[in-house]
Structure formats: C-alpha cells, structure tokens
Protein backbone atom coordinates (compact mmCIF):
# COMPACT_ATOMS: atom_id res chain seq x y z
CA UNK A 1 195.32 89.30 131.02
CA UNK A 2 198.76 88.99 132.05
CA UNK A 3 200.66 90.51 135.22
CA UNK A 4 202.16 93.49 133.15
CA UNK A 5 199.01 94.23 131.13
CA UNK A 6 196.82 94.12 134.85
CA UNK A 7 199.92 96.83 135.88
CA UNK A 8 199.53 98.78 133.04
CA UNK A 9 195.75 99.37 133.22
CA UNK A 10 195.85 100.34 136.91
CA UNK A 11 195.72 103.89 137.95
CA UNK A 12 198.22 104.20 140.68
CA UNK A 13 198.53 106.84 143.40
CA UNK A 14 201.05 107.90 146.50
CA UNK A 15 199.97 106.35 149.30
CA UNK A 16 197.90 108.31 152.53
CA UNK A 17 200.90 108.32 154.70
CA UNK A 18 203.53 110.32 152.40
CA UNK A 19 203.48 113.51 151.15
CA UNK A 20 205.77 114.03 148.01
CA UNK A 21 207.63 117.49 148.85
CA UNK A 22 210.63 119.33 146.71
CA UNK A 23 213.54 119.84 149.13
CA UNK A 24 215.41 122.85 147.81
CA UNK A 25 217.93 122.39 150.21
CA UNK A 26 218.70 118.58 148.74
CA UNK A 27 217.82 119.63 144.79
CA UNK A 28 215.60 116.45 145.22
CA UNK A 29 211.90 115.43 146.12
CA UNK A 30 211.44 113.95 148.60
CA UNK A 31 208.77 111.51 150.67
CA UNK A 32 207.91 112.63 154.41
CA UNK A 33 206.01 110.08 156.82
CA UNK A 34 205.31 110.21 160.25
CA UNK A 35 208.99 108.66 160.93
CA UNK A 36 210.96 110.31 158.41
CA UNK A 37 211.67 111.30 155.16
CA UNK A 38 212.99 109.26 151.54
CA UNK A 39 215.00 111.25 149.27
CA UNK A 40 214.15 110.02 145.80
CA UNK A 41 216.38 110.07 142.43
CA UNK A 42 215.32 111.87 139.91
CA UNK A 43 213.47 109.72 138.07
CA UNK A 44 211.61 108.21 140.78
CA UNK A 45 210.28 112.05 141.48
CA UNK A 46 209.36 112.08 137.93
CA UNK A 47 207.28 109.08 138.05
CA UNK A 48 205.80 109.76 141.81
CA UNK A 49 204.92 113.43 140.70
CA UNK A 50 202.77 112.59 138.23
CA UNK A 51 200.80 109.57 140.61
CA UNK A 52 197.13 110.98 140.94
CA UNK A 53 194.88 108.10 141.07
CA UNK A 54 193.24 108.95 137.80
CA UNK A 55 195.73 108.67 134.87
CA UNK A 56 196.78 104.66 134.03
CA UNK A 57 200.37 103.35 134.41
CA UNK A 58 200.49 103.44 130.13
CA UNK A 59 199.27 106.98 130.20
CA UNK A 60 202.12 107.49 132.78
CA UNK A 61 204.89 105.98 130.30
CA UNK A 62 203.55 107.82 127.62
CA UNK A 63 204.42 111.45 129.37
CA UNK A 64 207.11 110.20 130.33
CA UNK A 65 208.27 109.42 127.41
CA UNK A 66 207.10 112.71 125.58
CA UNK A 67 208.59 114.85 128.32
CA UNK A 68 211.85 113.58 128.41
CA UNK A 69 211.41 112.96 124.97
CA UNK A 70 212.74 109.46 124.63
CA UNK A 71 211.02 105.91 124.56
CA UNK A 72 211.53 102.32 126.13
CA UNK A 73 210.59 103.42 129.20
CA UNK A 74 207.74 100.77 130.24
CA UNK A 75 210.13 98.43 131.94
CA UNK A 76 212.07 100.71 134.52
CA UNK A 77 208.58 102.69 135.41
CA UNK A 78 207.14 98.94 135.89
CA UNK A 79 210.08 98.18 137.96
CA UNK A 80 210.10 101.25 140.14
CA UNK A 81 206.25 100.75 140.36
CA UNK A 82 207.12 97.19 141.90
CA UNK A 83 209.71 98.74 144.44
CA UNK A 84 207.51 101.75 145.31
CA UNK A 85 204.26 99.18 146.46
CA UNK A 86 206.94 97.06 148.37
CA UNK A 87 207.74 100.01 150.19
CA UNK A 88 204.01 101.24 150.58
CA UNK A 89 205.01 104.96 148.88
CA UNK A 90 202.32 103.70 146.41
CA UNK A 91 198.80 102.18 146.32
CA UNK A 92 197.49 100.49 143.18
C-alpha cells in the first residue's frame, strides 16, 4: 500500500486542542487554541468542517467534490491534509 493510498483510507479528525469556530466578524472559520487563533481560507474550512474521525479522507474528496460540484480534488485535500498534521490542527 502506498503513502497516498495509507492517506486515503485514514479517517482524520481536528485535533483536542482546537476548536473550529465561524467568525462572523472575519466571514471566515477559524481555529482557537489555548494561545490563539488561525484564520483559515475557505477551502481549508471546507475540508476541516467536515473532519469527524469517522468518514475516510476518499469519502472526504468525494463531498467535496459533489458539493462544490467539481472533481480533481484528491491532490490539494492531500496536500492541505499534509500541512494541517504539520501544524497539529489534525490527527490521523
């Protein structure tokens, strides 16, 4: 099984520490910690909104895809998957 197929079986979720809020004030959700807060794009609050542990990163891609009605997704979710772990926003 290769790196991306591992990824795309895993059933991600936002990590303990954050809480993912929507900031009317900023039009934008948001992550608050303990320190601070991260103001995410929009299509990192997409992806982040729909984290709950259960559904699997091709299930993820797949709504994505049918919500915003569009495909080729799989490599930016991947690589905002990547970025989010790094940062410890998400758990795998």
């Amino acid at each position: 099984m290769s790196t991306d197929d591992a990824v795309l079986l895993s059933t991600p979720a936002l990590s303990a520490m954050f809480r993912l809020q929507w900031e009317e004030v900023q039009q934008a959700w948001v992550l608050l910690y303990p320190e601070g807060m991260v103001k995410l794009n929009g299509s990192a609050g997409e992806i982040i909104k729909r984290l709950d542990g259960k559904k699997n990163v091709t299930a993820l891609i797949a709504e994505l895809e049918k919500d915003f009605e569009t495909t080729g997704l799989q490599q930016d979710v991947l690589a905002f998957l990547d970025i989010a772990k790094q940062q410890g926003w998400v758990k795998a």
